[in-house]
N, C-alpha and C. Protein backbone atom coordinates (compact mmCIF):
# COMPACT_ATOMS: atom_id res chain seq x y z
N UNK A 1 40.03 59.56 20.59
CA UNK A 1 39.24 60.02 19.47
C UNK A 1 38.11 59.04 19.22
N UNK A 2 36.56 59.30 18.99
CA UNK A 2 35.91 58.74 18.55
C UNK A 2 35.81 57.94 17.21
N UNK A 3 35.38 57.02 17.18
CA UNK A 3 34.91 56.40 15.53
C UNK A 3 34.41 57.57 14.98
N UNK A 4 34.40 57.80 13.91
CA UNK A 4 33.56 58.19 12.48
C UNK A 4 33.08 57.55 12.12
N UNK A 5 31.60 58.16 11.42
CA UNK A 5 30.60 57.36 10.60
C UNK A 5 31.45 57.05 9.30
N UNK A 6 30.98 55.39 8.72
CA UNK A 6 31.77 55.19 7.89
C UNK A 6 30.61 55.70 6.37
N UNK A 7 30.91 55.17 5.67
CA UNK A 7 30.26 55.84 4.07
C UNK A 7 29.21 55.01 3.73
N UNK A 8 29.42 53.29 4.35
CA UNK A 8 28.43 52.32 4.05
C UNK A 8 27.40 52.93 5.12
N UNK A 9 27.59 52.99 6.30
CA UNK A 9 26.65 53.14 7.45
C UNK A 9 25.19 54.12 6.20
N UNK A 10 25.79 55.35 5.77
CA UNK A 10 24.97 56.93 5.82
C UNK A 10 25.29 57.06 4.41
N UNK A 11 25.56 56.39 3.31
CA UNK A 11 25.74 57.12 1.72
C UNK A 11 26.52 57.98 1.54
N UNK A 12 27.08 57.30 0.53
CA UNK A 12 28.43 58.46 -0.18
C UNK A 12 28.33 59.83 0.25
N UNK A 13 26.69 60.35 -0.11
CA UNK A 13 26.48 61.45 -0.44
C UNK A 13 26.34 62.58 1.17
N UNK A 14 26.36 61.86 2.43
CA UNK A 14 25.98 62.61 3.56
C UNK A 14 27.13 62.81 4.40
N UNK A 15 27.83 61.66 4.15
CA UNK A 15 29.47 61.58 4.90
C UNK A 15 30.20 62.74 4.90
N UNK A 16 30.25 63.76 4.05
CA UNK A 16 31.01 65.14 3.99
C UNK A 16 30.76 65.96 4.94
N UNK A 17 29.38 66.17 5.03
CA UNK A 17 28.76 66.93 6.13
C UNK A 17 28.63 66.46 7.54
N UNK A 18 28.33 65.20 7.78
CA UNK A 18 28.81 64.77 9.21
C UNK A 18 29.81 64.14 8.99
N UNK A 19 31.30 64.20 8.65
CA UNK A 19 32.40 64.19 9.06
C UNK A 19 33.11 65.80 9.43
N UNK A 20 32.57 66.47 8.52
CA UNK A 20 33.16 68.03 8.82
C UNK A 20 32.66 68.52 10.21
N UNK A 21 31.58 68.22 10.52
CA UNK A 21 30.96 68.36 11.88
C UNK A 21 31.10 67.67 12.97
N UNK A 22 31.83 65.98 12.77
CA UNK A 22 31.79 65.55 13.86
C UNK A 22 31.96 65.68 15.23
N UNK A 23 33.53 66.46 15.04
CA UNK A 23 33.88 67.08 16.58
C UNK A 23 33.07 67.69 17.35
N UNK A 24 32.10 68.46 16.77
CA UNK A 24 31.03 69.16 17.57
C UNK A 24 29.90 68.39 17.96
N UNK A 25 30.00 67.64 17.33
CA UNK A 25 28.40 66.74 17.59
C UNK A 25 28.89 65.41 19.04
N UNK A 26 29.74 65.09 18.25
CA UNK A 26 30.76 63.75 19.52
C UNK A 26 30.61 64.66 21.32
N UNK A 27 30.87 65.65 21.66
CA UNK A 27 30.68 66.28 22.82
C UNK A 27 28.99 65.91 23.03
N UNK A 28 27.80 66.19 22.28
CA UNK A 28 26.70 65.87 22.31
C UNK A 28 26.09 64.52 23.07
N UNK A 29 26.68 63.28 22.11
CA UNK A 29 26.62 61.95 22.88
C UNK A 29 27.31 61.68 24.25
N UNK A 30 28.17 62.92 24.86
CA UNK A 30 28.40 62.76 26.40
C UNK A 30 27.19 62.71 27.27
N UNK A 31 26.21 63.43 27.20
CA UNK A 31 25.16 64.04 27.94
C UNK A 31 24.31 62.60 28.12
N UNK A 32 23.52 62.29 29.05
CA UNK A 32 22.90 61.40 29.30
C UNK A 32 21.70 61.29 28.38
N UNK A 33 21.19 59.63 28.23
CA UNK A 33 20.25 59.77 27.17
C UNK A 33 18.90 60.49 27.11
N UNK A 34 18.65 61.00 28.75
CA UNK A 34 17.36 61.99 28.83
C UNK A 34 17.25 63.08 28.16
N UNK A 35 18.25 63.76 28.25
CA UNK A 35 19.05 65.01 28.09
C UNK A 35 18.96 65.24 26.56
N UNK A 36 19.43 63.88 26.02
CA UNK A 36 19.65 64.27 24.88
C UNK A 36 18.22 64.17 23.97
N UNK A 37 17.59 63.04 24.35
CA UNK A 37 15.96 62.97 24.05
C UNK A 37 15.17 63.90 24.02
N UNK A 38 15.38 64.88 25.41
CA UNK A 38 14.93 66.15 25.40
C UNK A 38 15.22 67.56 24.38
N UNK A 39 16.50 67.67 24.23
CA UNK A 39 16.96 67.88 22.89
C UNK A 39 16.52 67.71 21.75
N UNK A 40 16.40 66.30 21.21
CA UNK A 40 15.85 66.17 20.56
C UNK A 40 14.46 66.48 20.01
N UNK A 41 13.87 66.46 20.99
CA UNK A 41 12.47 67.03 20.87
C UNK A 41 11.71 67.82 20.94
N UNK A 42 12.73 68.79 21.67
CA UNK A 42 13.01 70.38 21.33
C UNK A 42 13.15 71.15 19.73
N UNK A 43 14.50 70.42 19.85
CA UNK A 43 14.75 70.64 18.44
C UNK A 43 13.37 70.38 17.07
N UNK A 44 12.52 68.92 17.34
CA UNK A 44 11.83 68.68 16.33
C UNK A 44 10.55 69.76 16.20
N UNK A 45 10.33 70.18 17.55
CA UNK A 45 9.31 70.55 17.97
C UNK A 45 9.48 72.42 17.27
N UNK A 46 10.53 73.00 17.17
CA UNK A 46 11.08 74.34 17.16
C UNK A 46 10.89 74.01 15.50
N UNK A 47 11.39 72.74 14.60
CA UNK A 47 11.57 72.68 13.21
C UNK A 47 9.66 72.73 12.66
N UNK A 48 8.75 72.42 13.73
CA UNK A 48 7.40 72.14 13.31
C UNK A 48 7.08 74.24 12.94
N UNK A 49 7.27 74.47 14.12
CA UNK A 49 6.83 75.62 14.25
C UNK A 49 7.78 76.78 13.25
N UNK A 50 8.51 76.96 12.91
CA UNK A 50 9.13 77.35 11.82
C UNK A 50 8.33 76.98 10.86
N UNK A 51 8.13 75.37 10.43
CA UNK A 51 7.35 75.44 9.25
C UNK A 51 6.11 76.16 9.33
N UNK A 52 5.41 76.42 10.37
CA UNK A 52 3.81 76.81 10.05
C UNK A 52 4.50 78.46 10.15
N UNK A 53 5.46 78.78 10.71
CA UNK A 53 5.30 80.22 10.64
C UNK A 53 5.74 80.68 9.13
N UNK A 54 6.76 79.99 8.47
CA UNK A 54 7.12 79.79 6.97
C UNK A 54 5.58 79.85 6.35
N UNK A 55 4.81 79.10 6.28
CA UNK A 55 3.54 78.72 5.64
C UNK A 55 2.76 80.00 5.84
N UNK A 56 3.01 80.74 7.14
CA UNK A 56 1.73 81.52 7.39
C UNK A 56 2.30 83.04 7.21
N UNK A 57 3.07 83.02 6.71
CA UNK A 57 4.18 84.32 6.33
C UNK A 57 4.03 84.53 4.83
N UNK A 58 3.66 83.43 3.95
CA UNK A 58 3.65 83.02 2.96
C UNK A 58 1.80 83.13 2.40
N UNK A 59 1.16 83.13 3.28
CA UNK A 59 -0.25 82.98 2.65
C UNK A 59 -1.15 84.19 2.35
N UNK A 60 -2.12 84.04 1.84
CA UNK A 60 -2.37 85.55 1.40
C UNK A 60 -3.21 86.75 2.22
N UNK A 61 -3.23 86.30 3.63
CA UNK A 61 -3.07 87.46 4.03
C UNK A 61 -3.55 86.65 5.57
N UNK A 62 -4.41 88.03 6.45
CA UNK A 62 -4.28 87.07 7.67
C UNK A 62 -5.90 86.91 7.58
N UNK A 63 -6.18 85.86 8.70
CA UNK A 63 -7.11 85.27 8.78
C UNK A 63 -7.99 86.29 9.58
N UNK A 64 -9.30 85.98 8.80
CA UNK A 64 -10.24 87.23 9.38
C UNK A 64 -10.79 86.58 10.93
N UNK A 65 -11.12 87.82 11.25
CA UNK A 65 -11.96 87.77 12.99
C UNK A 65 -13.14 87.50 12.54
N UNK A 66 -13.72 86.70 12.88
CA UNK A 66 -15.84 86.74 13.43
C UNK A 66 -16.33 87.22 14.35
């Protein structure tokens, strides 16, 4: 079994949610660190674009042609 994050590491307040999740995430840190970098930056890259499509879903209408 892996360590768990302890409460000092991450605040009282975050420990609930990555302890309830750990098991799934611990398989994650198997993968080599490319792998997971790549991942990562996937992931950040997918959270950018959500926001502008959020923003542009949201604005008042669409942008005119010239």
């Amino acid at each position: 079994m892996t360590k768990r994050p302890s409460a000092r590491l991450y605040g009282e307040r975050g420990v609930g949610a990555r302890e309830s999740a750990w098991e799934e995430f611990t398989p994650f840190l198997r993968f080599d660190t490319q792998i997971r970098r790549i991942v990562c930056t996937t992931n950040a890259i997918e959270s950018v674009n959500a926001r502008i499509r959020s923003s542009s879903a949201s604005s008042s209408g669409p942008v005119p042609c010239r």
